[in-house]
C-alpha atoms as a PDB file:
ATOM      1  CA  UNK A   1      79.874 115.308 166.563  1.00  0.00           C
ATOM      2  CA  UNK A   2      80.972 119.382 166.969  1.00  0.00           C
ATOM      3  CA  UNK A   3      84.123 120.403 165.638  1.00  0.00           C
ATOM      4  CA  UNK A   4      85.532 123.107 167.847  1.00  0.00           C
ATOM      5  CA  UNK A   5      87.884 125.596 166.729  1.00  0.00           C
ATOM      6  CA  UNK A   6      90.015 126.924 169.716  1.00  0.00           C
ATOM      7  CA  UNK A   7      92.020 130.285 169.784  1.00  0.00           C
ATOM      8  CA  UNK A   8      92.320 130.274 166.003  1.00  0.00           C
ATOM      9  CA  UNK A   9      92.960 134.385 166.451  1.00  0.00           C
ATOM     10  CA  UNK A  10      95.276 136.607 164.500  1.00  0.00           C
ATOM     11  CA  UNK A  11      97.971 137.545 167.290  1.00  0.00           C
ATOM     12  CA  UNK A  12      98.344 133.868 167.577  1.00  0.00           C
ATOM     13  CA  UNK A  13      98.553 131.820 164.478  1.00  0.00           C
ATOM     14  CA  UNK A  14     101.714 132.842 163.213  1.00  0.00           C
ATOM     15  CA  UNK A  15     105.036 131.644 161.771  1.00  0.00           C
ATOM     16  CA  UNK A  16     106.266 131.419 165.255  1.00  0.00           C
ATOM     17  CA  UNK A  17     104.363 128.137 166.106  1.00  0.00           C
ATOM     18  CA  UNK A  18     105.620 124.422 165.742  1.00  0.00           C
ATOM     19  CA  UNK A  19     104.778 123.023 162.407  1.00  0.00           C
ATOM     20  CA  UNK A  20     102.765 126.386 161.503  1.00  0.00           C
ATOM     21  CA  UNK A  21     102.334 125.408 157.628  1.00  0.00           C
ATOM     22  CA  UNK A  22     100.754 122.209 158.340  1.00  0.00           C
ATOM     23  CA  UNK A  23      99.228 122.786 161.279  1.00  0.00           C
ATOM     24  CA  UNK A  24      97.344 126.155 159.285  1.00  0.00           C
ATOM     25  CA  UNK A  25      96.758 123.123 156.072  1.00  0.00           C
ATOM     26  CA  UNK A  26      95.095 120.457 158.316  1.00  0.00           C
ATOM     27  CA  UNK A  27      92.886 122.704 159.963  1.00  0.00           C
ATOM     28  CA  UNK A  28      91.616 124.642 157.234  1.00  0.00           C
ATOM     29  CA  UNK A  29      91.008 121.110 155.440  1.00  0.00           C
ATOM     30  CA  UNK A  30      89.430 120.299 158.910  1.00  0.00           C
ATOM     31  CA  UNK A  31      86.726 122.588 158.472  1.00  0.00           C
ATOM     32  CA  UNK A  32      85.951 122.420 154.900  1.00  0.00           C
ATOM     33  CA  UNK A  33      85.223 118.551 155.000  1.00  0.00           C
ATOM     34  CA  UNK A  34      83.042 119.356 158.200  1.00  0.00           C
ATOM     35  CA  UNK A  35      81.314 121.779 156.629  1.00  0.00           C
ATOM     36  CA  UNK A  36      80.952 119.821 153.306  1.00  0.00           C
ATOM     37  CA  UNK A  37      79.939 117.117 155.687  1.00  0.00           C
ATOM     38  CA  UNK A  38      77.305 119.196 157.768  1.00  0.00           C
ATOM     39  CA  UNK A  39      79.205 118.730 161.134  1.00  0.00           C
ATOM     40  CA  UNK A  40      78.768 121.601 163.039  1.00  0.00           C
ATOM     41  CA  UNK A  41      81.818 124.044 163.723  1.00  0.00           C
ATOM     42  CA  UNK A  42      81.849 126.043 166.544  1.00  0.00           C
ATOM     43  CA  UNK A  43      84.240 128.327 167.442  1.00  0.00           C
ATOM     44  CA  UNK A  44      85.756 129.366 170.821  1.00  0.00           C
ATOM     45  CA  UNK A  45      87.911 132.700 170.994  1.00  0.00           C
ATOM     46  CA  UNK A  46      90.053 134.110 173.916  1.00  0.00           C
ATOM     47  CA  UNK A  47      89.558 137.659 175.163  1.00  0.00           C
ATOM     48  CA  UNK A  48      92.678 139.180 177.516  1.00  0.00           C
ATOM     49  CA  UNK A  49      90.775 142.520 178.560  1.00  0.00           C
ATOM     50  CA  UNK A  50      90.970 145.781 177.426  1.00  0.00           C
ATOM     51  CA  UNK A  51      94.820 146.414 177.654  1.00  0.00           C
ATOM     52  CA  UNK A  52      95.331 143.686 175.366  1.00  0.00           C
ATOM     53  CA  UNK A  53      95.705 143.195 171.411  1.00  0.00           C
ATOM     54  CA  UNK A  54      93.711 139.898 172.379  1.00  0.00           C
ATOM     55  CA  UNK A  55      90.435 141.753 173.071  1.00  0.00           C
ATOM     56  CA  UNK A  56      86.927 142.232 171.219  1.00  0.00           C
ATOM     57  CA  UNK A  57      87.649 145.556 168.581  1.00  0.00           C
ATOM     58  CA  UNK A  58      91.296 144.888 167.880  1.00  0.00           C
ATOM     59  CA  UNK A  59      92.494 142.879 164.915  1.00  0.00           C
ATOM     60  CA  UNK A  60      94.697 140.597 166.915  1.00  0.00           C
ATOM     61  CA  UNK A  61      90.974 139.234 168.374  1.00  0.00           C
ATOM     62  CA  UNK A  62      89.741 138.456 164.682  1.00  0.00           C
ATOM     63  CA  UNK A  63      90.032 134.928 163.515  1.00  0.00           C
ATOM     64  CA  UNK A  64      92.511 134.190 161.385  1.00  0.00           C
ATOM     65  CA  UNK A  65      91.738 134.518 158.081  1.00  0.00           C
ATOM     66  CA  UNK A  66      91.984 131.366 156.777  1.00  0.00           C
ATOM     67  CA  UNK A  67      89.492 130.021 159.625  1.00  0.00           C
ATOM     68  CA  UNK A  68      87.372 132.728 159.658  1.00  0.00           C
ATOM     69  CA  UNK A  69      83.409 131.273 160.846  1.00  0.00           C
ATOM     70  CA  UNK A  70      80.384 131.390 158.623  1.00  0.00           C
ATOM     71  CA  UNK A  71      77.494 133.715 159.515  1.00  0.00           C
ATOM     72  CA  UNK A  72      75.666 131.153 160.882  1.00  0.00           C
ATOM     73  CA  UNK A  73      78.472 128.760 163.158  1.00  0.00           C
ATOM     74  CA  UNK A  74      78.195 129.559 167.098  1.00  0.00           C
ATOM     75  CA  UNK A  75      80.987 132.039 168.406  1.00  0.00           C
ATOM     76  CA  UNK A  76      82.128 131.268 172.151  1.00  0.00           C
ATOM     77  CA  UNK A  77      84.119 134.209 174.278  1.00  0.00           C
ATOM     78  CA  UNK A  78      86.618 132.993 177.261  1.00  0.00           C
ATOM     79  CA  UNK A  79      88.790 134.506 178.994  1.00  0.00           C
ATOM     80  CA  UNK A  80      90.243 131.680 181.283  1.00  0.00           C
ATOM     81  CA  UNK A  81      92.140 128.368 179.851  1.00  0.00           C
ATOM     82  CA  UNK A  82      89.281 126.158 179.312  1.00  0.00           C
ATOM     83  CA  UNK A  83      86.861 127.145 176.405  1.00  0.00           C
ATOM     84  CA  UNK A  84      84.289 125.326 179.434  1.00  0.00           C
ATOM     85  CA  UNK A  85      84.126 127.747 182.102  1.00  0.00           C
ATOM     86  CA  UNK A  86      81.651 130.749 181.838  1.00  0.00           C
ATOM     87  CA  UNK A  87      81.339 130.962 178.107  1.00  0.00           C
ATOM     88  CA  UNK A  88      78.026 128.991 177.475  1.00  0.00           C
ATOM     89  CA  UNK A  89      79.669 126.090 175.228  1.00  0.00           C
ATOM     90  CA  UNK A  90      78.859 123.443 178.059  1.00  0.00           C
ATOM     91  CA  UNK A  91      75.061 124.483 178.259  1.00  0.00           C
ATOM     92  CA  UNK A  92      74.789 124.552 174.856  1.00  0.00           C
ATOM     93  CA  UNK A  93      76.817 121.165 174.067  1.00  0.00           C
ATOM     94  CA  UNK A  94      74.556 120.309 176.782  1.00  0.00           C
ATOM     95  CA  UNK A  95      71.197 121.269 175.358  1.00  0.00           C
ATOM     96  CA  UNK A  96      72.246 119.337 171.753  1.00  0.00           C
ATOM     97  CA  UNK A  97      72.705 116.257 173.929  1.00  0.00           C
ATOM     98  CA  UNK A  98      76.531 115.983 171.962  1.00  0.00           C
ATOM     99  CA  UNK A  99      78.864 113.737 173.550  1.00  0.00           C
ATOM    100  CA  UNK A 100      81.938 113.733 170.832  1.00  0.00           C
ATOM    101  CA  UNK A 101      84.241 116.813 169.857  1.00  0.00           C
ATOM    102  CA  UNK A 102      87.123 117.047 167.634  1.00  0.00           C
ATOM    103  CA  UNK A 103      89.268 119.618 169.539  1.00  0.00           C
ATOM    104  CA  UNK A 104      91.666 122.051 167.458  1.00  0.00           C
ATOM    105  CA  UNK A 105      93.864 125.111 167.388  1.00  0.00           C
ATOM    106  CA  UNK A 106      96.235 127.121 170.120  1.00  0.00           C
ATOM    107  CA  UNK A 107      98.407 127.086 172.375  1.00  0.00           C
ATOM    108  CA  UNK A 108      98.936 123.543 173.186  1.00  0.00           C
ATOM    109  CA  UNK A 109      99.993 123.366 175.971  1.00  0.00           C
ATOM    110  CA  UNK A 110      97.654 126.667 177.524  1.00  0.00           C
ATOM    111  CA  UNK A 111      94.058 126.429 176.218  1.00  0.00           C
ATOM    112  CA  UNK A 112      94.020 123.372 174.315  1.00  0.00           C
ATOM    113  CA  UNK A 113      95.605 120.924 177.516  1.00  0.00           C
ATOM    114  CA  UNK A 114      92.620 122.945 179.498  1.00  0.00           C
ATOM    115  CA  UNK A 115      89.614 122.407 177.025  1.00  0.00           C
ATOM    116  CA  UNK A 116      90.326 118.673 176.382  1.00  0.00           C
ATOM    117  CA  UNK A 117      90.799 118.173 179.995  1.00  0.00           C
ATOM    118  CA  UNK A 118      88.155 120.017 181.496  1.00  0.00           C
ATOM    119  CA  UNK A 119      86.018 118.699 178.409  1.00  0.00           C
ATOM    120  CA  UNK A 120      86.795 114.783 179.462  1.00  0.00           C
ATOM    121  CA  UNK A 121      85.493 116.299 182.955  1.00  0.00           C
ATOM    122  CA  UNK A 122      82.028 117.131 181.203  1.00  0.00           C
ATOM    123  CA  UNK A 123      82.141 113.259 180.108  1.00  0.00           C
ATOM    124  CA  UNK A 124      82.666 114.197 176.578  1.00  0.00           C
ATOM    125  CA  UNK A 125      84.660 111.635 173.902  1.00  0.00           C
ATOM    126  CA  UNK A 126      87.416 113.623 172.853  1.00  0.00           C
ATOM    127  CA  UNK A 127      89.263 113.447 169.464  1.00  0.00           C
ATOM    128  CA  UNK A 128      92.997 115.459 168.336  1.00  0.00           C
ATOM    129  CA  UNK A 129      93.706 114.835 165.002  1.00  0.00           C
ATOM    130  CA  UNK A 130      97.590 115.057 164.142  1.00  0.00           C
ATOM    131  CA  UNK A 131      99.110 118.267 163.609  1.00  0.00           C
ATOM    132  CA  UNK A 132      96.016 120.420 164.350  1.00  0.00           C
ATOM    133  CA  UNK A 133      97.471 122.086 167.458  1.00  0.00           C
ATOM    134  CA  UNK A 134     100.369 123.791 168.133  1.00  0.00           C
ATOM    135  CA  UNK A 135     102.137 126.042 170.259  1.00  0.00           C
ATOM    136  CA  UNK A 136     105.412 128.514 170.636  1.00  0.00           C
ATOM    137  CA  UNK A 137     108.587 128.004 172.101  1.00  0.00           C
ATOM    138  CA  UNK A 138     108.298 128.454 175.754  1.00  0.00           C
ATOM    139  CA  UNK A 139     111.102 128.747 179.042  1.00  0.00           C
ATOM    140  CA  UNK A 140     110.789 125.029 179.473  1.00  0.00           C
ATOM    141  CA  UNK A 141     110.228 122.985 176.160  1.00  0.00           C
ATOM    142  CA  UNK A 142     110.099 123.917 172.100  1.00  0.00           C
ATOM    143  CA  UNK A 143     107.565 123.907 170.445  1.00  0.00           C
ATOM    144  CA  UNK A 144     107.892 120.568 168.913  1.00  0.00           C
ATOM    145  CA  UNK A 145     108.769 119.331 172.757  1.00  0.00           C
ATOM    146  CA  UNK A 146     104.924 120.398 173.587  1.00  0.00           C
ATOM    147  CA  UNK A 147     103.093 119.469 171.409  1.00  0.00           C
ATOM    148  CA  UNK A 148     104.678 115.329 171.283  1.00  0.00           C
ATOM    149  CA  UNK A 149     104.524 115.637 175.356  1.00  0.00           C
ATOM    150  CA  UNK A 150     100.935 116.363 175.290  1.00  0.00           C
ATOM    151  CA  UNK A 151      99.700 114.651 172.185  1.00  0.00           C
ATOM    152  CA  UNK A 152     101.727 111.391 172.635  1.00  0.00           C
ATOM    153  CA  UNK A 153     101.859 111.197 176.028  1.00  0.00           C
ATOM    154  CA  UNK A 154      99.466 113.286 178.133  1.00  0.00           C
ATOM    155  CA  UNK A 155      96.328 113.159 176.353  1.00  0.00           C
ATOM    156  CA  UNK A 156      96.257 110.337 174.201  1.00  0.00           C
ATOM    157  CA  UNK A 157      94.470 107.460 176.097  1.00  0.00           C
ATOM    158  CA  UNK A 158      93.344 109.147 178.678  1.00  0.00           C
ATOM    159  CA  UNK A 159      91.501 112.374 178.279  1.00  0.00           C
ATOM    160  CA  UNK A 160      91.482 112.037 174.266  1.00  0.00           C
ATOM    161  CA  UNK A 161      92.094 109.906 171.333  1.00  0.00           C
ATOM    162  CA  UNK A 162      94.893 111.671 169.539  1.00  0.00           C
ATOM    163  CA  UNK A 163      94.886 110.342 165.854  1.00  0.00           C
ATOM    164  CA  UNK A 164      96.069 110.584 162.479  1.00  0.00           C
ATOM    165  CA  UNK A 165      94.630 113.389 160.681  1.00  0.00           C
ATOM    166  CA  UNK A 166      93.494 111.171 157.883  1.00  0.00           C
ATOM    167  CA  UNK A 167      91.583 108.711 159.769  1.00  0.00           C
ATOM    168  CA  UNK A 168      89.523 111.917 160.960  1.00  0.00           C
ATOM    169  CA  UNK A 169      88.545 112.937 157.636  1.00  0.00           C
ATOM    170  CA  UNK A 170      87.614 109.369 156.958  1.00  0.00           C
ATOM    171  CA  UNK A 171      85.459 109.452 160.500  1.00  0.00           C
ATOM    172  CA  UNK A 172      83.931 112.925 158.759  1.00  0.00           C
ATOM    173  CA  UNK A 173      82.789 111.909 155.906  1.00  0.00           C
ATOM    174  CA  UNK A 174      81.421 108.620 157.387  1.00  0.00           C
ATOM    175  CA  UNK A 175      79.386 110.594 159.812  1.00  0.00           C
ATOM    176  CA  UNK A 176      77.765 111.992 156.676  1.00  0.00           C
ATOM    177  CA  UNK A 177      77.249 108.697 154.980  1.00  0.00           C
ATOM    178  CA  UNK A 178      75.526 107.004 157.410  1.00  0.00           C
ATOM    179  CA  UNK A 179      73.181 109.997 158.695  1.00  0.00           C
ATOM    180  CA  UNK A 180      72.544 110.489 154.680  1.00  0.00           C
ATOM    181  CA  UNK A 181      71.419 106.705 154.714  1.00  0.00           C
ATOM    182  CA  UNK A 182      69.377 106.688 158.026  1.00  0.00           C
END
């Protein structure tokens, strides 16, 4: 099991996305039982090029604070959609023979719809805890309109199992238990 941490960046996690408090709460608990729990977190972060506030040197690009990765957790670059294509994650996903991801962070209905799809594609098991992605009002649907189309209807069931945040934490620290008894 990897938990991957998608877009988590400065510029984006702000007060302008759908449920920000609790989504920023249930991800930060996210990683802390991971870590507690010794599942890996790796992060994937979103470069726009040099004439962005999105890019490697400015602070936008940092992680947010509250998410920030440990010295020693893997660091992905993209700059597409899917956290799959050209950054390295596959191969080394690959190379650890992991088949299940829990799959957090922004935008919704932009990176995270391309990672869990493209990541189904790779023939990995998928999981989207409640409330741990989230995106911004857009032309065509709110915030809140996003993120039920695509974790109650798009995704859940077919390219992911979208579930209660607290049967995750349960799954995390189960993963522990039985490894600790093997």
């Amino acid at each position: 099991m990897v938990f991957l941490v998608v877009d988590t960046q400065k510029l984006l996690v702000n007060s302008e996305l759908y449920s920000f408090e609790n989504f920023v709460k249930n991800i930060r608990e996210l990683i802390d039982t991971s870590r507690r729990n010794n599942i890996e977190v790796v992060y994937v972060i979103h470069d726009d090029g040099e004439e962005s506030d999105l890019t490697e040197g400015k602070d936008g690009f940092e992680v947010y604070d509250e998410f920030k990765p440990l010295e020693n957790e893997k660091v992905f670059i993209k700059n597409v959609n899917s956290s799959f294509r050209g950054t390295g994650l596959l191969e080394y996903l690959r190379d650890k023979d992991e088949k299940d991801l829990i799959v957090v962070g922004v935008q919704t209905d932009k990176c995270i719809d391309a990672t869990i799809k493209c990541g189904f594609e790779h023939g990995f098991n998928i999981i989207v805890p409640s409330y741990t992605n989230s995106t911004i009002d857009n032309a065509f649907f709110s915030g809140e309109q996003s993120y039920k189309y695509y974790n109650e209807f798009i995704w859940n069931g077919r390219y992911a199992d979208c579930i209660p945040i607290d049967e995750v934490m349960e799954l995390l620290n189960n993963i522990s238990q039985a490894s600790q008894s093997l």
